[in-house]
PDB file of N, CA and C in Angstrom:
ATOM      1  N   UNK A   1     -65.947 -15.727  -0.337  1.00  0.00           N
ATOM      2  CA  UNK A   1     -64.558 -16.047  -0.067  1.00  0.00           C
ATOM      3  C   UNK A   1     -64.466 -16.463   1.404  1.00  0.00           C
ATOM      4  N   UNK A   2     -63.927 -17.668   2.050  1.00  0.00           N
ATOM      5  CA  UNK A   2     -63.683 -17.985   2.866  1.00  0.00           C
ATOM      6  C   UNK A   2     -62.517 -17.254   4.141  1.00  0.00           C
ATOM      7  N   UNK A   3     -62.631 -17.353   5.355  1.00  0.00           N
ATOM      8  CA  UNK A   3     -61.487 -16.916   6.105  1.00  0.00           C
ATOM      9  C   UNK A   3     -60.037 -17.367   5.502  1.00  0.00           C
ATOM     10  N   UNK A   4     -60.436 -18.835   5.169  1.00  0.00           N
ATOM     11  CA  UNK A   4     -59.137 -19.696   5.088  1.00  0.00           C
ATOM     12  C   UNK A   4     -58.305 -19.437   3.814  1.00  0.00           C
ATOM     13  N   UNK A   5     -59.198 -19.015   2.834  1.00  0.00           N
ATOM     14  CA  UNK A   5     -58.948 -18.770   1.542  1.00  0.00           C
ATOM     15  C   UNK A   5     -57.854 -16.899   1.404  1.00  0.00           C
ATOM     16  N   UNK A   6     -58.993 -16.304   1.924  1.00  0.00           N
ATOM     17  CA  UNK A   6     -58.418 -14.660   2.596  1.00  0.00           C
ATOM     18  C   UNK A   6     -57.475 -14.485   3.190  1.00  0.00           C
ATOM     19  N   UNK A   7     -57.018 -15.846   4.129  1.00  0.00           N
ATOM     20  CA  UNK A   7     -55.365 -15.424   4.992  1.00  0.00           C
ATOM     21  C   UNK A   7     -54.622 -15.852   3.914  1.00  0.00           C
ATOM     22  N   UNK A   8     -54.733 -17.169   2.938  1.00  0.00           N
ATOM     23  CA  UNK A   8     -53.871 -17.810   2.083  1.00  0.00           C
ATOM     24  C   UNK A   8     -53.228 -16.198   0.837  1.00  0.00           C
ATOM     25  N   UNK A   9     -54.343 -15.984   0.516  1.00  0.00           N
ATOM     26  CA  UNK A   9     -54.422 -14.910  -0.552  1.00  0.00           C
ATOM     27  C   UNK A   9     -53.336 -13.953  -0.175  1.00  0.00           C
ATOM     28  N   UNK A  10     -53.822 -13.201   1.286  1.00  0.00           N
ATOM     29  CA  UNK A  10     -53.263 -12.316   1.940  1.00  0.00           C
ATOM     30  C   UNK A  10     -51.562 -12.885   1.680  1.00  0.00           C
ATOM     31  N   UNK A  11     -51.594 -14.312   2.659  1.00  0.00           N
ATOM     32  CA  UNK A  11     -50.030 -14.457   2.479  1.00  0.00           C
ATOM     33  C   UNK A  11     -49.431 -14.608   1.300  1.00  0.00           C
ATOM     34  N   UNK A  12     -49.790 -14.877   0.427  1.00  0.00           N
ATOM     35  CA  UNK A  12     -49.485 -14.689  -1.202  1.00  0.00           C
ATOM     36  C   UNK A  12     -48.786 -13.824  -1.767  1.00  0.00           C
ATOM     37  N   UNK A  13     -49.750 -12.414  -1.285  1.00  0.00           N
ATOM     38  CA  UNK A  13     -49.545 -11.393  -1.705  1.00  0.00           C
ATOM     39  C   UNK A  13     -48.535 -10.633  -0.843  1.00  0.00           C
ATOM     40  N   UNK A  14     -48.166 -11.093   0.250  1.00  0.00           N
ATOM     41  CA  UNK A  14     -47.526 -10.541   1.029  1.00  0.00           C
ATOM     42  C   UNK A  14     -45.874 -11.137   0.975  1.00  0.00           C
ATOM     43  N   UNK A  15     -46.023 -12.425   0.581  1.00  0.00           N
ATOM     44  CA  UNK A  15     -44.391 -12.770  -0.245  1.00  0.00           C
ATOM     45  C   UNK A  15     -44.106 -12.632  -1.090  1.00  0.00           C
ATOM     46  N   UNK A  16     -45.308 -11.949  -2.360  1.00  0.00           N
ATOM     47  CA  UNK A  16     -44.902 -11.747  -3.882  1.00  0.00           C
ATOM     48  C   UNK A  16     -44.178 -10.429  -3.825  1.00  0.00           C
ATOM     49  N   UNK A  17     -44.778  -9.512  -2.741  1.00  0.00           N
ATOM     50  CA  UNK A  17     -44.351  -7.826  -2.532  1.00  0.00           C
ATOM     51  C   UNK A  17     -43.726  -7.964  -2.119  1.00  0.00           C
ATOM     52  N   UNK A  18     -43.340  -8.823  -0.716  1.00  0.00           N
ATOM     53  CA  UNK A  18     -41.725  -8.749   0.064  1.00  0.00           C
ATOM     54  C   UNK A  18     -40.754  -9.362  -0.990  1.00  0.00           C
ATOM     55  N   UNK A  19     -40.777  -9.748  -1.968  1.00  0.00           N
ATOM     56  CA  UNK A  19     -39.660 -10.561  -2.669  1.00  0.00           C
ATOM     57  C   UNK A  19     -39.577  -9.305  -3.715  1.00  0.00           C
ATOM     58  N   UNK A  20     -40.444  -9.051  -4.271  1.00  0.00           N
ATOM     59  CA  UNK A  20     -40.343  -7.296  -5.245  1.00  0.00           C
ATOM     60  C   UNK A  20     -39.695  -6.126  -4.239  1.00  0.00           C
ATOM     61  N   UNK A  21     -40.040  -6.326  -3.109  1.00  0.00           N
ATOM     62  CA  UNK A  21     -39.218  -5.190  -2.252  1.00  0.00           C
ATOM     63  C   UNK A  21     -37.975  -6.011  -1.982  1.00  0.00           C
ATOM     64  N   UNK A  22     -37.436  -6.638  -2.004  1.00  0.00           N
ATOM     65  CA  UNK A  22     -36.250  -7.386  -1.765  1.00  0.00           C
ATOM     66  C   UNK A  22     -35.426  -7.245  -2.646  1.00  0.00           C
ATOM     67  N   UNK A  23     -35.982  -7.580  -3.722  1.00  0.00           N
ATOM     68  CA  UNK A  23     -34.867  -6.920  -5.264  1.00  0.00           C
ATOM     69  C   UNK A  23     -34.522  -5.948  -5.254  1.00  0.00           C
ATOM     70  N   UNK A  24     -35.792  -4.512  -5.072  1.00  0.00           N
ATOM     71  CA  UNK A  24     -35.660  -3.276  -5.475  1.00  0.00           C
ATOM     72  C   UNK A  24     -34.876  -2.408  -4.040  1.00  0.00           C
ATOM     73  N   UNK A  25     -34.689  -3.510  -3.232  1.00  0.00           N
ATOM     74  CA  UNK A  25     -33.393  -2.857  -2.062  1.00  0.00           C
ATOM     75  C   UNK A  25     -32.061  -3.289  -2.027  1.00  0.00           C
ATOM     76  N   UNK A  26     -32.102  -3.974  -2.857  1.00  0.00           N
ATOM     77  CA  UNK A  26     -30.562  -4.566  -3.015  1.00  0.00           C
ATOM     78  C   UNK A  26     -30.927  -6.371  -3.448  1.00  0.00           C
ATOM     79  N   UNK A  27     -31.580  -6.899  -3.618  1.00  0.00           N
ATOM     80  CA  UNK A  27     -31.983  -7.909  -4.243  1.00  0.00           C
ATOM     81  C   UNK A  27     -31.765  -9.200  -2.948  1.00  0.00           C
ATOM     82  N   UNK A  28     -32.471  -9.021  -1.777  1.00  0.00           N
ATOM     83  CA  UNK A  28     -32.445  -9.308  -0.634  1.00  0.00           C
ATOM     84  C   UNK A  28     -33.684 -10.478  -0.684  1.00  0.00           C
ATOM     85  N   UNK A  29     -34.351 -11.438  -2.093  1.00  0.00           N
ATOM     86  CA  UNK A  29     -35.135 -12.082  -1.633  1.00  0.00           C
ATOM     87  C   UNK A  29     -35.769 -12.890  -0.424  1.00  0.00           C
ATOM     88  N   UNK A  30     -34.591 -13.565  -0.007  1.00  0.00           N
ATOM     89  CA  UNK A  30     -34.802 -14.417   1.278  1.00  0.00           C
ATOM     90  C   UNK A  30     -34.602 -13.371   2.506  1.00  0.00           C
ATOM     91  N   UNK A  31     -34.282 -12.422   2.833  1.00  0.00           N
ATOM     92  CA  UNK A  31     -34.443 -11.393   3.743  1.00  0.00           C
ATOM     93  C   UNK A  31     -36.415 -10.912   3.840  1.00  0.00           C
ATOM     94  N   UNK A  32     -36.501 -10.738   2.740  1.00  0.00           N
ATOM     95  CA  UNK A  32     -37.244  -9.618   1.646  1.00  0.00           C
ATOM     96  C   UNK A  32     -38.606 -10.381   2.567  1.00  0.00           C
ATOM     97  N   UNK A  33     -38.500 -12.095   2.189  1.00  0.00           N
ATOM     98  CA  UNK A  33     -39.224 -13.438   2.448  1.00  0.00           C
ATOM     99  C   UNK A  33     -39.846 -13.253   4.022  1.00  0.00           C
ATOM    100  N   UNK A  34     -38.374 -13.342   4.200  1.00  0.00           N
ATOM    101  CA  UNK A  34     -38.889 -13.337   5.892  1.00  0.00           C
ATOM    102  C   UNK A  34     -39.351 -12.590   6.747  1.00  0.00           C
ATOM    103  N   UNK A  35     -39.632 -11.131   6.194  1.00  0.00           N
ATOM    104  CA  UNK A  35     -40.172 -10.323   6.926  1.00  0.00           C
ATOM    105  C   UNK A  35     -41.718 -10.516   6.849  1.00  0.00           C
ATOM    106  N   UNK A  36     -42.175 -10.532   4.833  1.00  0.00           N
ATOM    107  CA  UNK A  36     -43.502 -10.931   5.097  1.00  0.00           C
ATOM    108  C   UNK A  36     -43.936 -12.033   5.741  1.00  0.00           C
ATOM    109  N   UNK A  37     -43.185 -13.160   6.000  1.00  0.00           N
ATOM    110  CA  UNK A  37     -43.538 -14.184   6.613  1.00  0.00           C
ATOM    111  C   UNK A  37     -43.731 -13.816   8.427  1.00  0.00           C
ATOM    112  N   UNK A  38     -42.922 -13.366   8.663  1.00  0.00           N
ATOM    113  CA  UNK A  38     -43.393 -12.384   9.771  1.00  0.00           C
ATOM    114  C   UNK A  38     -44.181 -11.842  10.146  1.00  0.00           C
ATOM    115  N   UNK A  39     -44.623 -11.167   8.741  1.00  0.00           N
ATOM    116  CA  UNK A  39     -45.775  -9.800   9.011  1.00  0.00           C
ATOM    117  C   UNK A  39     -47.189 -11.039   8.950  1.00  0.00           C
ATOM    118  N   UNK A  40     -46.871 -11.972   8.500  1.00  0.00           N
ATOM    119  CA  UNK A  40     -48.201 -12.738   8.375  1.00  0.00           C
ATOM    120  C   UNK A  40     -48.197 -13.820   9.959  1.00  0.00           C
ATOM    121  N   UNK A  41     -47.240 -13.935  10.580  1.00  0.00           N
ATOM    122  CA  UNK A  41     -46.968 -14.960  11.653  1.00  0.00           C
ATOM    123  C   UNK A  41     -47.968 -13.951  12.594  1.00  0.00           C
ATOM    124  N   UNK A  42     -47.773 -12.757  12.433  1.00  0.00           N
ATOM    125  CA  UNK A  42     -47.907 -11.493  13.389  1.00  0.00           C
ATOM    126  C   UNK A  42     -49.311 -11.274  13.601  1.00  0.00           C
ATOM    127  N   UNK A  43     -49.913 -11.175  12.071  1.00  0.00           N
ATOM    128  CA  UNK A  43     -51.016 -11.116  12.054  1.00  0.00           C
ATOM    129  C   UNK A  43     -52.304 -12.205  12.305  1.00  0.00           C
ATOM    130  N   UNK A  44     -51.418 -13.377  11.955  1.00  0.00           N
ATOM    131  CA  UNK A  44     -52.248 -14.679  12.790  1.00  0.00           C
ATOM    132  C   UNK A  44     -52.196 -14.594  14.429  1.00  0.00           C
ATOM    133  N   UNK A  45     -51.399 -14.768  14.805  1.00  0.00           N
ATOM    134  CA  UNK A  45     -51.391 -14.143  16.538  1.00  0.00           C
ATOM    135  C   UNK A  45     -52.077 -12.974  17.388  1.00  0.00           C
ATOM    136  N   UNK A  46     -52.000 -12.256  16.398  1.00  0.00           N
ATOM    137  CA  UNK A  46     -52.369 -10.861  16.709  1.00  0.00           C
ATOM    138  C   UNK A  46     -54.465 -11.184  16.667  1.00  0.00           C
ATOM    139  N   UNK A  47     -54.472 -11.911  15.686  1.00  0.00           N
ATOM    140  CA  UNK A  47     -55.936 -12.459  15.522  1.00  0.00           C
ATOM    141  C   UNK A  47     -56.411 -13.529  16.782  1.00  0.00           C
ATOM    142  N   UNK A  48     -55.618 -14.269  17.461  1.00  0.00           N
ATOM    143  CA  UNK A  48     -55.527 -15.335  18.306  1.00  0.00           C
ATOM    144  C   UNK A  48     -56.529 -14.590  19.777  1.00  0.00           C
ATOM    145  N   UNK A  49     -57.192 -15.151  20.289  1.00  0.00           N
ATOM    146  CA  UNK A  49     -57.913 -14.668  22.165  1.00  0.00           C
ATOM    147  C   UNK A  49     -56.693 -14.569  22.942  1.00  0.00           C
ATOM    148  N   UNK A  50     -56.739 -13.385  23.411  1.00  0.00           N
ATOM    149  CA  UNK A  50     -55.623 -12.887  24.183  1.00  0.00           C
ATOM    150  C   UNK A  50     -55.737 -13.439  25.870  1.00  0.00           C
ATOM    151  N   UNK A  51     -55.972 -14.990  25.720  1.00  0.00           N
ATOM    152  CA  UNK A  51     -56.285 -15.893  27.259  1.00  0.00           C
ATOM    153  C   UNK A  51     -55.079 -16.526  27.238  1.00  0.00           C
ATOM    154  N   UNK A  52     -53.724 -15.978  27.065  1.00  0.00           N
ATOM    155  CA  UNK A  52     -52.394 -17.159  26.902  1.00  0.00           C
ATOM    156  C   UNK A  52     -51.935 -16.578  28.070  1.00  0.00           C
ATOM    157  N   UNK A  53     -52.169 -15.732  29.021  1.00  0.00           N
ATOM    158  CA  UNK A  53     -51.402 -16.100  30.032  1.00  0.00           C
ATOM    159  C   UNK A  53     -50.168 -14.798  29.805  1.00  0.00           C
ATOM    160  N   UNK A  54     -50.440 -13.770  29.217  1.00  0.00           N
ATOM    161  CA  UNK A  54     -49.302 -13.090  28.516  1.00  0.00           C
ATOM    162  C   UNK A  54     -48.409 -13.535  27.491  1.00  0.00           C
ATOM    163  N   UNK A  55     -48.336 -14.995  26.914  1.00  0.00           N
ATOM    164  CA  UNK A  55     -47.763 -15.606  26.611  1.00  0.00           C
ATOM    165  C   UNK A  55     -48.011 -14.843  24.584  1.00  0.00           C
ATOM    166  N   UNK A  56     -48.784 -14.827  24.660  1.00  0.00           N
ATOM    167  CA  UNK A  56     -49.387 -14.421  23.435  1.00  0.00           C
ATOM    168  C   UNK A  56     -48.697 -12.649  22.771  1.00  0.00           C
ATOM    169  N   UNK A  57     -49.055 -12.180  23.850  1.00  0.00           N
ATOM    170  CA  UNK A  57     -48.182 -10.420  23.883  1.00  0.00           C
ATOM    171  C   UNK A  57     -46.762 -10.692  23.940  1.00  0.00           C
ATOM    172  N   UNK A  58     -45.979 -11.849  24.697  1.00  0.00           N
ATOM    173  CA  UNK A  58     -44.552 -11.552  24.376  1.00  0.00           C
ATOM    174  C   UNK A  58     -44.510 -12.189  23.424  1.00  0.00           C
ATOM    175  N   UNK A  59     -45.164 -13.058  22.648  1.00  0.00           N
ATOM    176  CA  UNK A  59     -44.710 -13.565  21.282  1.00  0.00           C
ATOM    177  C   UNK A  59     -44.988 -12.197  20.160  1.00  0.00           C
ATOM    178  N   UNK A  60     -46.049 -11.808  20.141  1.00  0.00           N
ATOM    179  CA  UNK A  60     -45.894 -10.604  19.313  1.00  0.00           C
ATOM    180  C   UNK A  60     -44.784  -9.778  19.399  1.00  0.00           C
ATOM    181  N   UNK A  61     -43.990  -9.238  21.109  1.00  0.00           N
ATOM    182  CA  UNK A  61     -43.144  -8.666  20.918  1.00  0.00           C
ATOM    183  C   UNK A  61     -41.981  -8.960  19.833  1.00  0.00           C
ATOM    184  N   UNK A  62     -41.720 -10.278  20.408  1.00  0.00           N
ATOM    185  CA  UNK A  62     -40.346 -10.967  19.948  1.00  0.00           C
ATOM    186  C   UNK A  62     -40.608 -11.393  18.379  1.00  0.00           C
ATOM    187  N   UNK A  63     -41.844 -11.114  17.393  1.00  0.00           N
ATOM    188  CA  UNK A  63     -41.898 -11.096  16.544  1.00  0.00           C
ATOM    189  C   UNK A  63     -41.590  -9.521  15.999  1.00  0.00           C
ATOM    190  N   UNK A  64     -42.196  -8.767  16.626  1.00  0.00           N
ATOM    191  CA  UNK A  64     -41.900  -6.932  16.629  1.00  0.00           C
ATOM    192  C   UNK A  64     -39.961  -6.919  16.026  1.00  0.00           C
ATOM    193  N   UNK A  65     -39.698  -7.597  17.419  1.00  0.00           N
ATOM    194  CA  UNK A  65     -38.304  -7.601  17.563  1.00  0.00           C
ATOM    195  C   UNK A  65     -37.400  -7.813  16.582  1.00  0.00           C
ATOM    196  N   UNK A  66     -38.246  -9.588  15.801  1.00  0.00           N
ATOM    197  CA  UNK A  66     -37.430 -10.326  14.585  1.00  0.00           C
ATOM    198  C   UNK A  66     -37.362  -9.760  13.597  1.00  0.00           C
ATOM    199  N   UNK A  67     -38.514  -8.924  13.209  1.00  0.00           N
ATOM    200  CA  UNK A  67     -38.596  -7.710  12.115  1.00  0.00           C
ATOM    201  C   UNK A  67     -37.431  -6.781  11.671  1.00  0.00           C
ATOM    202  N   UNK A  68     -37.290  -5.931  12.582  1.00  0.00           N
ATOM    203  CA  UNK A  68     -36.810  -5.088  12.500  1.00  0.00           C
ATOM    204  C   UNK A  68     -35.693  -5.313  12.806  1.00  0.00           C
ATOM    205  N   UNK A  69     -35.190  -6.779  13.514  1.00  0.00           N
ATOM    206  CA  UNK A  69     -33.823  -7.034  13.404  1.00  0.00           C
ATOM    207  C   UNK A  69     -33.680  -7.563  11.542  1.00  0.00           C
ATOM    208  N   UNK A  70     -33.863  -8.382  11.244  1.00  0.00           N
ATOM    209  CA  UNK A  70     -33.857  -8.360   9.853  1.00  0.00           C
ATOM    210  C   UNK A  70     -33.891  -7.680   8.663  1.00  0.00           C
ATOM    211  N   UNK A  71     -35.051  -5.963   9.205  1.00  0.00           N
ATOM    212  CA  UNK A  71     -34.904  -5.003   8.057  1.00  0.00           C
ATOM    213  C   UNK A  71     -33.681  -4.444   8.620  1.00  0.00           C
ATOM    214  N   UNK A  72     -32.846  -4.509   9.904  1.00  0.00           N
ATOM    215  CA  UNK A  72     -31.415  -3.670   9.973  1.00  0.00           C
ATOM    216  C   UNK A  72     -30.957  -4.441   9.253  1.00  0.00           C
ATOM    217  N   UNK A  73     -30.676  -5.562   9.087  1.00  0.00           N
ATOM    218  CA  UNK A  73     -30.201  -6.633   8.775  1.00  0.00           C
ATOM    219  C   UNK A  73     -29.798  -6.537   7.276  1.00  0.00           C
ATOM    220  N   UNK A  74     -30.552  -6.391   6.723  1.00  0.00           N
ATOM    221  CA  UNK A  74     -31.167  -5.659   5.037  1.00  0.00           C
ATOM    222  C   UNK A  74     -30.555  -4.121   5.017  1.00  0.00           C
ATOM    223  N   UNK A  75     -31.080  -3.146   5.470  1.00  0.00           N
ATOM    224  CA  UNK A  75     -30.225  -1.988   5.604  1.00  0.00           C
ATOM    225  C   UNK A  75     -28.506  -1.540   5.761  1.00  0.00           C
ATOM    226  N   UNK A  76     -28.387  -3.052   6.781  1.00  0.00           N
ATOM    227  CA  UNK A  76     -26.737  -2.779   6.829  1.00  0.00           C
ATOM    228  C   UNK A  76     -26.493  -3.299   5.293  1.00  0.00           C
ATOM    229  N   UNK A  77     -26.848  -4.055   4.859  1.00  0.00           N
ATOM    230  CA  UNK A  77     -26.205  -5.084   3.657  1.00  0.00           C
ATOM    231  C   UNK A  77     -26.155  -4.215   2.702  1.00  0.00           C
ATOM    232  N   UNK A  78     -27.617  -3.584   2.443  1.00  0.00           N
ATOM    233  CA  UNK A  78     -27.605  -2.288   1.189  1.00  0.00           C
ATOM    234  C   UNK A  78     -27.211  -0.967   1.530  1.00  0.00           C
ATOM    235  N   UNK A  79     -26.073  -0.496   2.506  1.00  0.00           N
ATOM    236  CA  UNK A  79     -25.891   0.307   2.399  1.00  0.00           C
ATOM    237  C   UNK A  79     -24.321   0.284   3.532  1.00  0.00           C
TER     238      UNK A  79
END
């Protein structure tokens, strides 16, 4: 199995579960979407040589950030 093949898979599986967790919280698909899309933006970066200049660590933050603004985001809605 290839790298290229293994991130694809990974992200696959990681929008089929965020969209099943999206229903089963209040049926939040496109919320649900964007977090795994997140969690996979995160993890490509997070994989990236940390020679950006810091540039690289505040993008992870502000991905940290987009997260968890979105699962409040989701939380306020379902509840």
């Amino acid at each position: 199995m290839t790298t290229s093949f293994a991130r694809k898979a990974l992200l696959g599986t990681a929008i089929a579960a965020s969209m099943g967790i999206g229903y089963a919280i209040g049926a939040q698909p496109h919320m649900a979407e964007t977090v795994g899309l997140l969690q996979s933006a995160r993890a490509e970066l997070a994989a990236a040589t940390p020679n950006k200049g810091g540039h690289r660590e505040r993008a992870l933050g502000m991905i940290d950030q987009a997260i968890a603004e979105v699962r409040a985001g989701m939380a306020f809605a379902g509840g």
